[in-house]
Every structure is written in structure tokens, then in C-alpha cells.
PDB file of N, CA and C in Angstrom:
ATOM      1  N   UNK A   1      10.754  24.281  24.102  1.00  0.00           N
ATOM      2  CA  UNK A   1      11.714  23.240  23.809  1.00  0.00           C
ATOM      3  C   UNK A   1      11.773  23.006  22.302  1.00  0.00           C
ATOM      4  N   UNK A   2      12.956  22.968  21.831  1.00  0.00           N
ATOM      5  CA  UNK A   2      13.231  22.659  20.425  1.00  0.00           C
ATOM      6  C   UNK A   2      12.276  21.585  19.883  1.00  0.00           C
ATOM      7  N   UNK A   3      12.033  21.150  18.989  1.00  0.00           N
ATOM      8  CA  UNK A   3      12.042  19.727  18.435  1.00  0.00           C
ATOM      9  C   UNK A   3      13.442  19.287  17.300  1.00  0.00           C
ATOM     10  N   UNK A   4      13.467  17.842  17.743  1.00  0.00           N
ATOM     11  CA  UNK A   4      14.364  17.149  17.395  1.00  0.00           C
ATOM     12  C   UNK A   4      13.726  15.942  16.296  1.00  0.00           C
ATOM     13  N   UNK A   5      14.328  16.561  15.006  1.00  0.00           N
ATOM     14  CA  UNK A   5      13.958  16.020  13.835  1.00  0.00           C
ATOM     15  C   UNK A   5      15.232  15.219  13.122  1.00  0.00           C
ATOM     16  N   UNK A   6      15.143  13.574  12.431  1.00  0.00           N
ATOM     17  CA  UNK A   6      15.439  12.859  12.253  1.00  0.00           C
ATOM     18  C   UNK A   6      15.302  12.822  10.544  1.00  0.00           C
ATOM     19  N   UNK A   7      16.142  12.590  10.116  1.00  0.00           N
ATOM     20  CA  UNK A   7      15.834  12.345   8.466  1.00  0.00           C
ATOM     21  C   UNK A   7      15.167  10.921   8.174  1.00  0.00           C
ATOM     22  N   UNK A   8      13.985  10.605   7.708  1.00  0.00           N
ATOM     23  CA  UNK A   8      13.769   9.304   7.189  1.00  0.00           C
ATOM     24  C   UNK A   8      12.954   8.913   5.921  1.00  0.00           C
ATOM     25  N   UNK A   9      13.420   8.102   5.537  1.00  0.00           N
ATOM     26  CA  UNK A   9      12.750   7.506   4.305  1.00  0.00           C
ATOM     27  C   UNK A   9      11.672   6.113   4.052  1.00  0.00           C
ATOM     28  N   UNK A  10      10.706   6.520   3.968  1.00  0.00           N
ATOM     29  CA  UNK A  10       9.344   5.848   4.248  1.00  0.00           C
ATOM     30  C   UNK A  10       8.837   4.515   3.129  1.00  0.00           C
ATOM     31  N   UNK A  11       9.069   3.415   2.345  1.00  0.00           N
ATOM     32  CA  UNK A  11       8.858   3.179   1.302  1.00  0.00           C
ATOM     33  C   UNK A  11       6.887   1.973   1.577  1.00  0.00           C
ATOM     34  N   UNK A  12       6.139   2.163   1.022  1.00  0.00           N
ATOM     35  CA  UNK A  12       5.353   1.652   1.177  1.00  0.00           C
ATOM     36  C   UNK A  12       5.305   0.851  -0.699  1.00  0.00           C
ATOM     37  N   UNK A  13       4.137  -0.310  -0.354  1.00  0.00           N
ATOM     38  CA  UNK A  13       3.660  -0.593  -1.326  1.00  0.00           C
ATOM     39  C   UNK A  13       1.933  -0.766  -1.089  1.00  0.00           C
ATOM     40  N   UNK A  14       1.349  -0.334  -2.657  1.00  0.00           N
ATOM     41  CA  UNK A  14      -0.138   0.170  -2.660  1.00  0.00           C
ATOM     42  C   UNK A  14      -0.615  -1.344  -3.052  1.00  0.00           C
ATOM     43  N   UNK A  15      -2.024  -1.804  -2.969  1.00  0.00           N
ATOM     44  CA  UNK A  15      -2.257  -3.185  -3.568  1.00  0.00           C
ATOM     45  C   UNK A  15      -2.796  -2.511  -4.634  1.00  0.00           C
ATOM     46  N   UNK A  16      -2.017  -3.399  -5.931  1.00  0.00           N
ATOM     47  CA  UNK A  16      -2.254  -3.372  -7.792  1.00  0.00           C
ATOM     48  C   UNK A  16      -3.432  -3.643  -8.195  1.00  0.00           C
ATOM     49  N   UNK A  17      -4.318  -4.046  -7.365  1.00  0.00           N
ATOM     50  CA  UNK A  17      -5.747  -4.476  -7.889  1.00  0.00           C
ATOM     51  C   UNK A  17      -6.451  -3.307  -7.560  1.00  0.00           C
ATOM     52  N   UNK A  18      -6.420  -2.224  -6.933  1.00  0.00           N
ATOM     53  CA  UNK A  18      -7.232  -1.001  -7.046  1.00  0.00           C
ATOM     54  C   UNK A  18      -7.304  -0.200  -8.354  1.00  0.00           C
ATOM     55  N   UNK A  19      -8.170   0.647  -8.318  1.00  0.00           N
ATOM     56  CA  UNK A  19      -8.150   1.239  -9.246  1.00  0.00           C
ATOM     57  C   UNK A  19      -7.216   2.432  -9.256  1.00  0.00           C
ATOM     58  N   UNK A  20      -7.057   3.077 -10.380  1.00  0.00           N
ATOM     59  CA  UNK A  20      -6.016   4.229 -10.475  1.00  0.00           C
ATOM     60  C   UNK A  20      -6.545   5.746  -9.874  1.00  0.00           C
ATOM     61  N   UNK A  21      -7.863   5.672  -9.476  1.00  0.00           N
ATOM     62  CA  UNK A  21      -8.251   7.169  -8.644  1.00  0.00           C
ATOM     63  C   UNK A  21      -8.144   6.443  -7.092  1.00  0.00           C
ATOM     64  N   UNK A  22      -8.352   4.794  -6.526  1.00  0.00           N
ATOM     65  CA  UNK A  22      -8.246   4.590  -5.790  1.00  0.00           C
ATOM     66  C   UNK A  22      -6.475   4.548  -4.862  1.00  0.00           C
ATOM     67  N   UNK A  23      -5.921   4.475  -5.800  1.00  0.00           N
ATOM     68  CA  UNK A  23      -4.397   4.212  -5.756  1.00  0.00           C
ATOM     69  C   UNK A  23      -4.101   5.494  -5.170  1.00  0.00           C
ATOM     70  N   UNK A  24      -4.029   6.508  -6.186  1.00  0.00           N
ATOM     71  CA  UNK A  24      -3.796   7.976  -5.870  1.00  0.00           C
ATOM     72  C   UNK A  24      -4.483   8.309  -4.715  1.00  0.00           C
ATOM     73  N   UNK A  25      -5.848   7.860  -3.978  1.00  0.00           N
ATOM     74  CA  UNK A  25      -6.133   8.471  -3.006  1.00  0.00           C
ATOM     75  C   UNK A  25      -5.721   7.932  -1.768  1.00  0.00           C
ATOM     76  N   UNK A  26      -4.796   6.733  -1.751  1.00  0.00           N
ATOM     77  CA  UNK A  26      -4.027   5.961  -0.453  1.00  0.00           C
ATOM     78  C   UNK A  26      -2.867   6.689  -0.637  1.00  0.00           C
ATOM     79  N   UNK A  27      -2.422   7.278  -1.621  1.00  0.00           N
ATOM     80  CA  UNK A  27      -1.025   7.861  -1.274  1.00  0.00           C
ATOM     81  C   UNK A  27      -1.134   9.357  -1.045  1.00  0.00           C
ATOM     82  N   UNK A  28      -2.225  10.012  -1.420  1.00  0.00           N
ATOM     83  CA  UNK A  28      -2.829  11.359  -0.984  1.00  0.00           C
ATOM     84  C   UNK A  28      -2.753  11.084   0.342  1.00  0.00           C
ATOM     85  N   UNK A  29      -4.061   9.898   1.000  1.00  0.00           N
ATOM     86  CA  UNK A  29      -3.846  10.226   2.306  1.00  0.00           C
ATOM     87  C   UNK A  29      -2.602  10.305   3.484  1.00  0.00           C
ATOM     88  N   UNK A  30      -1.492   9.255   2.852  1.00  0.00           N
ATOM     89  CA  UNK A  30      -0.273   8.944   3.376  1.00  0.00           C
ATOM     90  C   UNK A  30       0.492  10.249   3.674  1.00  0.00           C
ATOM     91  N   UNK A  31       0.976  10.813   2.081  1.00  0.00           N
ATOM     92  CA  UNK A  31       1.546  11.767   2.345  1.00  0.00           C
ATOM     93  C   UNK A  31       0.897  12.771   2.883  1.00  0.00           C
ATOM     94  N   UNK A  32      -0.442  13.299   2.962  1.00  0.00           N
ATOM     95  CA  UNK A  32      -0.904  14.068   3.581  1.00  0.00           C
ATOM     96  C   UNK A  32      -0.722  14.276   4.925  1.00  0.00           C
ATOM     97  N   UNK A  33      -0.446  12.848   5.629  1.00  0.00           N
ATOM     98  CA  UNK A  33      -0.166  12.774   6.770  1.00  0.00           C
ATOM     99  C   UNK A  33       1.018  13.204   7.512  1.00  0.00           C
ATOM    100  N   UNK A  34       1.990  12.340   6.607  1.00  0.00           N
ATOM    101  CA  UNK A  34       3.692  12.831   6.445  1.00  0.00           C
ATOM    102  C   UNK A  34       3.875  14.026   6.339  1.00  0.00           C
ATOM    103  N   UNK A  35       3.305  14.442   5.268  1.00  0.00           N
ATOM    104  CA  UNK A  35       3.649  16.207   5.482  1.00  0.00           C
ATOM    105  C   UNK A  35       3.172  17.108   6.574  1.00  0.00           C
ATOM    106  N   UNK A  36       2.110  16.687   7.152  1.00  0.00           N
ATOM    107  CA  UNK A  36       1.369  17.173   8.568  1.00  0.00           C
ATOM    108  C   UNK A  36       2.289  17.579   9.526  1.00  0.00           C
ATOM    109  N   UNK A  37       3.158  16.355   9.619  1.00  0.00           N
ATOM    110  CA  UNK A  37       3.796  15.636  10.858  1.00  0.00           C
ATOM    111  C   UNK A  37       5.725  15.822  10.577  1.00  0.00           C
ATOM    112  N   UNK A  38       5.311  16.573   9.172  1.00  0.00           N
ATOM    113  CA  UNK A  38       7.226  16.705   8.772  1.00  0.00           C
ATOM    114  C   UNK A  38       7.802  17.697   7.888  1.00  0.00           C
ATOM    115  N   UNK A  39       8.961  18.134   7.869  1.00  0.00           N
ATOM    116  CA  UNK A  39       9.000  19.187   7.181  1.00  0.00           C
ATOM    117  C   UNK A  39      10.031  18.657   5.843  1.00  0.00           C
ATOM    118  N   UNK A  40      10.375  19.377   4.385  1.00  0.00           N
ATOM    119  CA  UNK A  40      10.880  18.614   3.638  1.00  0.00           C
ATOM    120  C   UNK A  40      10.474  17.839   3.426  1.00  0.00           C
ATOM    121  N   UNK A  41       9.449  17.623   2.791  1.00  0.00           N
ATOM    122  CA  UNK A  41       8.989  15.968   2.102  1.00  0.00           C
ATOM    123  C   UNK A  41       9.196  16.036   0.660  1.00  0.00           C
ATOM    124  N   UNK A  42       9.649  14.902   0.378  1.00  0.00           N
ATOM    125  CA  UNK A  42       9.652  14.659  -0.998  1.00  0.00           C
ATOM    126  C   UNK A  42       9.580  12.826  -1.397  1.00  0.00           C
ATOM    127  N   UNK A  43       8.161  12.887  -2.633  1.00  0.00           N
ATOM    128  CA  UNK A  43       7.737  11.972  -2.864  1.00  0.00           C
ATOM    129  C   UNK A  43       7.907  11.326  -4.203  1.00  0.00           C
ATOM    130  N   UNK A  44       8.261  10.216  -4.253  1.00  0.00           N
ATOM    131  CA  UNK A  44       8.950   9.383  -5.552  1.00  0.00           C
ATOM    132  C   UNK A  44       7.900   8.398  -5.728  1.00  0.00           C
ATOM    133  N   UNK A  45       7.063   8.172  -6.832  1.00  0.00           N
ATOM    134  CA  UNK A  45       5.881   7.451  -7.194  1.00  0.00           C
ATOM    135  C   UNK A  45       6.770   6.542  -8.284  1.00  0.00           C
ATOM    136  N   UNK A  46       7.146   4.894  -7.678  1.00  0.00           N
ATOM    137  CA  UNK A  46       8.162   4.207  -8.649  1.00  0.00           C
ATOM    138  C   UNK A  46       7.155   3.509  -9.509  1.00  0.00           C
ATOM    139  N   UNK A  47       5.590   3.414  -8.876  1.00  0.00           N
ATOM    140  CA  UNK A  47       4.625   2.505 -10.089  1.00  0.00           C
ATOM    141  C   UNK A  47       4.875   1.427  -9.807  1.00  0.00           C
ATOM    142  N   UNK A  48       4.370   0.500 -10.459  1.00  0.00           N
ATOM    143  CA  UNK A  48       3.954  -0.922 -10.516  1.00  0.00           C
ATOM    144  C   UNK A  48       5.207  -1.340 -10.798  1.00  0.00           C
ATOM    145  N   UNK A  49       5.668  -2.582  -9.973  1.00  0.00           N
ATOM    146  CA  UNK A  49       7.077  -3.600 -10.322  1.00  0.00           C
ATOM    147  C   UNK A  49       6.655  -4.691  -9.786  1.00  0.00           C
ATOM    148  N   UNK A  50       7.799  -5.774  -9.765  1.00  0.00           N
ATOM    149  CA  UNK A  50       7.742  -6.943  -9.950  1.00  0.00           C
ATOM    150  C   UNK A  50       8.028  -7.382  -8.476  1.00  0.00           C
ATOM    151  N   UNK A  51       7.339  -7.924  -7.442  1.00  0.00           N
ATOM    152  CA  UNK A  51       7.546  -8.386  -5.896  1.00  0.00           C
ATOM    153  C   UNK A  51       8.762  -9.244  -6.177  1.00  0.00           C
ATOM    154  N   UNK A  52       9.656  -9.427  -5.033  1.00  0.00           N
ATOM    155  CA  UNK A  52      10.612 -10.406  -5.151  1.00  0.00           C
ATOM    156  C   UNK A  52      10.418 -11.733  -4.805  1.00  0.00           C
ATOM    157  N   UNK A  53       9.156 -11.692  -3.994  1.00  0.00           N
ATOM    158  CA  UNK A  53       8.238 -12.845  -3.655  1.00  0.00           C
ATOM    159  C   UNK A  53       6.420 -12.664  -3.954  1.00  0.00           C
ATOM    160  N   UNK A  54       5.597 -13.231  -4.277  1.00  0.00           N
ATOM    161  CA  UNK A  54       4.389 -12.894  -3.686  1.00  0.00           C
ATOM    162  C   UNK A  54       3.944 -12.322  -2.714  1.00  0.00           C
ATOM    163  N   UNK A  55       3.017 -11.599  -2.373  1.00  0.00           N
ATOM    164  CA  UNK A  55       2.680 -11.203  -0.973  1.00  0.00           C
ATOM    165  C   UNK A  55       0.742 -11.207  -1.010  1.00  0.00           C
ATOM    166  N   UNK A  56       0.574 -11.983  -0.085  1.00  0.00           N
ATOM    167  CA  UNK A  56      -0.749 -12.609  -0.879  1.00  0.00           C
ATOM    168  C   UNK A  56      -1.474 -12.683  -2.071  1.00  0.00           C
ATOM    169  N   UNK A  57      -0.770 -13.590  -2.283  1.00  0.00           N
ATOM    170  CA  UNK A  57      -0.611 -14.321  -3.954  1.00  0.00           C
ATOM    171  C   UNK A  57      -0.586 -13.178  -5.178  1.00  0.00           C
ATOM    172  N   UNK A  58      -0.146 -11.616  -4.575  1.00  0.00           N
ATOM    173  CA  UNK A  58       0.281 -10.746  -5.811  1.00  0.00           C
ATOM    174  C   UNK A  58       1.392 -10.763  -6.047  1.00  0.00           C
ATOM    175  N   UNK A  59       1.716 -11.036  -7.724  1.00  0.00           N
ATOM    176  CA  UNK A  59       3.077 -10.415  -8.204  1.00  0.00           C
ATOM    177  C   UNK A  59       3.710  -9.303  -8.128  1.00  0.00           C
ATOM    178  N   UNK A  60       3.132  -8.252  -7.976  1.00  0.00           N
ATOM    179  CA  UNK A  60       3.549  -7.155  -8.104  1.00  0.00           C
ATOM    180  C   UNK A  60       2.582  -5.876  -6.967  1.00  0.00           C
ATOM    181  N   UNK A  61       3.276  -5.035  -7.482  1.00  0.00           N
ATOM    182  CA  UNK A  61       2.182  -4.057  -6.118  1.00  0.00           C
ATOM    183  C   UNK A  61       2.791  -2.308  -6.363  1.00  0.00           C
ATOM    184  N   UNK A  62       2.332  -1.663  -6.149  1.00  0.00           N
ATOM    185  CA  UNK A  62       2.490  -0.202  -6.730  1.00  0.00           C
ATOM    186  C   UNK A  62       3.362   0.621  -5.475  1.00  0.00           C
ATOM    187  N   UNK A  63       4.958   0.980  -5.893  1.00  0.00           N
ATOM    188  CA  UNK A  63       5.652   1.609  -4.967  1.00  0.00           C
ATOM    189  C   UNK A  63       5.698   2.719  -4.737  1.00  0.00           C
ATOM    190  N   UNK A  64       5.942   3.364  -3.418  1.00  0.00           N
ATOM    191  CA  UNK A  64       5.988   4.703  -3.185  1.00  0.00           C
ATOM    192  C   UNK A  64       7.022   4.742  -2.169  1.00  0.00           C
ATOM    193  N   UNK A  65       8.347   6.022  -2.061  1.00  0.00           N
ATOM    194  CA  UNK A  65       8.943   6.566  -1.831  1.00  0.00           C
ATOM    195  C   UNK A  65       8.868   7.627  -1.153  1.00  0.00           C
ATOM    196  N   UNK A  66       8.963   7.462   0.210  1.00  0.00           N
ATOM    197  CA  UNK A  66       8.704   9.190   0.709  1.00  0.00           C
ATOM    198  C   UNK A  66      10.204   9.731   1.563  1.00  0.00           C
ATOM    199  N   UNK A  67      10.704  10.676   1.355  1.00  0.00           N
ATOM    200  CA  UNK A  67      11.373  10.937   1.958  1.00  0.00           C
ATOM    201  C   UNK A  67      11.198  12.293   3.054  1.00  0.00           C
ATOM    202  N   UNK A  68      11.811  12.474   4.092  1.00  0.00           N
ATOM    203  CA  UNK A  68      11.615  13.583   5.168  1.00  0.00           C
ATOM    204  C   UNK A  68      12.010  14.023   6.348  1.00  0.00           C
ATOM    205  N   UNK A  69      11.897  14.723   6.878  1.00  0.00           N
ATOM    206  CA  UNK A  69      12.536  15.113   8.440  1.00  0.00           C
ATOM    207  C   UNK A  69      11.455  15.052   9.855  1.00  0.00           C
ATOM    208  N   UNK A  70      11.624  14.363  10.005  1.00  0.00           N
ATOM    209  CA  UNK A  70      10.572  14.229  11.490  1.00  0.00           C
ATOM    210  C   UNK A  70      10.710  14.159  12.454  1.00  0.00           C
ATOM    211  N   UNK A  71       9.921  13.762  13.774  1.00  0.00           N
ATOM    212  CA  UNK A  71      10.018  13.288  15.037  1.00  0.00           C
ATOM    213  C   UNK A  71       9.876  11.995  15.330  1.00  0.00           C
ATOM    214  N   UNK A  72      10.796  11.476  15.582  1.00  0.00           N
ATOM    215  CA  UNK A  72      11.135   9.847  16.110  1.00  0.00           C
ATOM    216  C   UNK A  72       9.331   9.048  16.412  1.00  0.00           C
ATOM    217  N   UNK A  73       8.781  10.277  17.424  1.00  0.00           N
ATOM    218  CA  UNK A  73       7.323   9.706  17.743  1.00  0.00           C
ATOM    219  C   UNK A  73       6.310   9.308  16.912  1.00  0.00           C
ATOM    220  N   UNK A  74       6.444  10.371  15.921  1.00  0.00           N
ATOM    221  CA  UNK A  74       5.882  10.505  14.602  1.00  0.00           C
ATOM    222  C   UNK A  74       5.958   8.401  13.968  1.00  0.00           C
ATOM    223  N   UNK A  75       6.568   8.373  13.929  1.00  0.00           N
ATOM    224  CA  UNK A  75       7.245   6.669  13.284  1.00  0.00           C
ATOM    225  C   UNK A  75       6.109   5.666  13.705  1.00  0.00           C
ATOM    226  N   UNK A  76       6.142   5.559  14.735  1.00  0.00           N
ATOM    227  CA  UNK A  76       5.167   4.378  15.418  1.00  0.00           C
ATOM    228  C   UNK A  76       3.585   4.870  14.854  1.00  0.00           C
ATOM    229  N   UNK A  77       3.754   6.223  15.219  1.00  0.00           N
ATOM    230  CA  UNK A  77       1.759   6.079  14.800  1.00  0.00           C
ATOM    231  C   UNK A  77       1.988   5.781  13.434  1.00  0.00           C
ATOM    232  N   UNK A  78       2.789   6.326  12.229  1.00  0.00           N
ATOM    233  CA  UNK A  78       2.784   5.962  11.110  1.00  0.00           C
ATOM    234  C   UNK A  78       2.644   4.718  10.642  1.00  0.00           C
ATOM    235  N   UNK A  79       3.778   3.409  11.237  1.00  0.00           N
ATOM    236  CA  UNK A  79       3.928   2.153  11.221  1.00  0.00           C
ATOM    237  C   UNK A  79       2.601   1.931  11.421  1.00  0.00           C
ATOM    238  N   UNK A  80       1.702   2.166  12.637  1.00  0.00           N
ATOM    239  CA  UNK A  80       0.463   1.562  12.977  1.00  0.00           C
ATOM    240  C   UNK A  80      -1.016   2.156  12.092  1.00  0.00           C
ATOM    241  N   UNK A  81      -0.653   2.833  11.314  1.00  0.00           N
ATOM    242  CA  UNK A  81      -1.628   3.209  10.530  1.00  0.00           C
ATOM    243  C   UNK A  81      -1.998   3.185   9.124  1.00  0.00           C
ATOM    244  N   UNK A  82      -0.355   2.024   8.943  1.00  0.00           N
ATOM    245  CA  UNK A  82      -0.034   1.626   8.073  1.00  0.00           C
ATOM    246  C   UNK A  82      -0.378  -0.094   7.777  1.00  0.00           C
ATOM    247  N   UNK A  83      -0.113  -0.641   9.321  1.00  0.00           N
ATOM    248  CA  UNK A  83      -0.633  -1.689   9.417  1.00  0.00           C
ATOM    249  C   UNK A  83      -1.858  -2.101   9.383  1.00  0.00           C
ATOM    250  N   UNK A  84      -3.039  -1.125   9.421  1.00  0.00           N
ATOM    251  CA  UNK A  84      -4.190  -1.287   9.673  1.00  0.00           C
ATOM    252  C   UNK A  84      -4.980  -0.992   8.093  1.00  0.00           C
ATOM    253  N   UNK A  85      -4.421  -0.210   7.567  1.00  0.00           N
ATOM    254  CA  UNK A  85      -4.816  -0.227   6.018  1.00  0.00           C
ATOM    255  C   UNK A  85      -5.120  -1.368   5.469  1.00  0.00           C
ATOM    256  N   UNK A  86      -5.565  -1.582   5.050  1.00  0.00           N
ATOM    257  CA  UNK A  86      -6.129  -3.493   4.257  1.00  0.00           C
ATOM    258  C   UNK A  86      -5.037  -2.795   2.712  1.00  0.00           C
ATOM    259  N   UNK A  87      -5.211  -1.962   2.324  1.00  0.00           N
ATOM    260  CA  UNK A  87      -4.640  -1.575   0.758  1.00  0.00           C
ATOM    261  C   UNK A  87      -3.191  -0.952   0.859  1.00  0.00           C
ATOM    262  N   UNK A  88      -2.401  -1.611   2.030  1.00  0.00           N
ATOM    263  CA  UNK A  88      -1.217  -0.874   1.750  1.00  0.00           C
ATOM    264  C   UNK A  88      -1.102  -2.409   2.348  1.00  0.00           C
ATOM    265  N   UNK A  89       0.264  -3.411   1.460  1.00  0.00           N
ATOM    266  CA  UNK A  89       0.638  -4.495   1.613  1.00  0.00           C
ATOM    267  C   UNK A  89       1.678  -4.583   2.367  1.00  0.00           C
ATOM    268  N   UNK A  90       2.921  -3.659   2.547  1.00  0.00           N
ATOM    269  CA  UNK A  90       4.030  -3.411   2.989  1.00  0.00           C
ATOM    270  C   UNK A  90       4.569  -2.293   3.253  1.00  0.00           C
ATOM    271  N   UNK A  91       5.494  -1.953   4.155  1.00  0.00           N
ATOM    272  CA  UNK A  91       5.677  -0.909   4.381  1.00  0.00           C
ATOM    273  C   UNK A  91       7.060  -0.752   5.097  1.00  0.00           C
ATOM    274  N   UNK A  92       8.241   0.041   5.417  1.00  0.00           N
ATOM    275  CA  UNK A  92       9.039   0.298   5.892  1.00  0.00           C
ATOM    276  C   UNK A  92       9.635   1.609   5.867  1.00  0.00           C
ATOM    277  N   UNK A  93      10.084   1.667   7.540  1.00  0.00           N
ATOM    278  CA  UNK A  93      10.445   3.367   7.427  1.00  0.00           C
ATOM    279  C   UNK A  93      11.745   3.071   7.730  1.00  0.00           C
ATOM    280  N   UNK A  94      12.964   3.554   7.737  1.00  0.00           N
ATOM    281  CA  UNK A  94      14.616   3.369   8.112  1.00  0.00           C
ATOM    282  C   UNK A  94      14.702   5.228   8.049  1.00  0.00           C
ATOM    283  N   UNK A  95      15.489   5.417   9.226  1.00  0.00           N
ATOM    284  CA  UNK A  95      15.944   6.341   9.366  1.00  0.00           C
ATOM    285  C   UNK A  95      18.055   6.691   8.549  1.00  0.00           C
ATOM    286  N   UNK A  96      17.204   7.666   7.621  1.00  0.00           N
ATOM    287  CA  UNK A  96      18.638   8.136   7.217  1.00  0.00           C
ATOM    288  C   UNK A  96      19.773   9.111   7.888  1.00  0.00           C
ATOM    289  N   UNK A  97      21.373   8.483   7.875  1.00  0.00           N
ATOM    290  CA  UNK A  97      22.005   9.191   8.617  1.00  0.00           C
ATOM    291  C   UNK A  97      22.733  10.461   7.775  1.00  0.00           C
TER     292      UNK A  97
END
């Protein structure tokens, strides 16, 4: 049976109070994962900006961009392994049409 792959774009944010080998190694593991699980990946590291609100009491927080082709199933374990990270503050995946 084929698989049926979905274009989507992944944007997380890293917490700013880590350090800079610690930073790089939450988004190593991320995309490591993404790419596991997808083909076409491509990753946009936007750096440190300005929150539009706080998000426990940080101003700011370190963005990442992933873009890719996957399996719909793929999404949920991602979401949930995303939620469980203590060092990833936010996160959203939207599927592109």
C-alpha cells in the first residue's frame, strides 16, 4: 500500500534560558525525528525574538521552522512529544495545502 504524505509546517519555540550547545541539541533531536518520519525537510533556525505575550514569565524564546512531507499519523506522536519536553514552550504543526 502506498503511503499518503501531507505537506506540513512545524514551528516550535526553544526556552532562551538554555544554553547554546543545549539549544542546538533540542532542535537536533526534533528534527532528527522529523526527518526519520518525513521526506523533504527543510529547517529555518529564526533565533531569539520577541513573544507577543509572555509565556511563563519569558519575553522571548528561540524559533524554529520546520518544513515537510509526512503521514497525518506522524502529527499526534509529534504534538505529544512535544508536549512533554519541559524546554520546548510552544509548538504548532498546520498542514500546508
Amino acid at each position: 500500500m502506498e503511503k499518503y504524505l501531507n505537506s506540513y509546517e512545524t514551528m516550535f519555540i526553544v526556552n532562551p534560558q538554555l544554553s547554546e550547545e543545549d539549544t542546538k541539541a533540542v532542535i537536533e533531536k526534533f528534527t532528527a525525528l522529523i526527518s526519520e518520519h518525513s521526506e523533504g525537510m527543510e529547517v529555518s533556525e529564526w533565533g531569539k525574538r520577541r513573544l507577543a505575550y509572555p509565556i511563563n514569565d519569558l519575553p522571548e524564546g528561540y524559533y524554529v521552522l520546520v518544513s515537510y512531507k509526512g503521514e497525518p499519523s506522524f502529527i499526534a506522536e509529534l504534538t505529544r512529544l512535544f508536549n512533554i519536553n519541559e524546554n520546548i514552550m510552544r509548538s504548532m504543526t498546520t498542514r500546508v495545502k
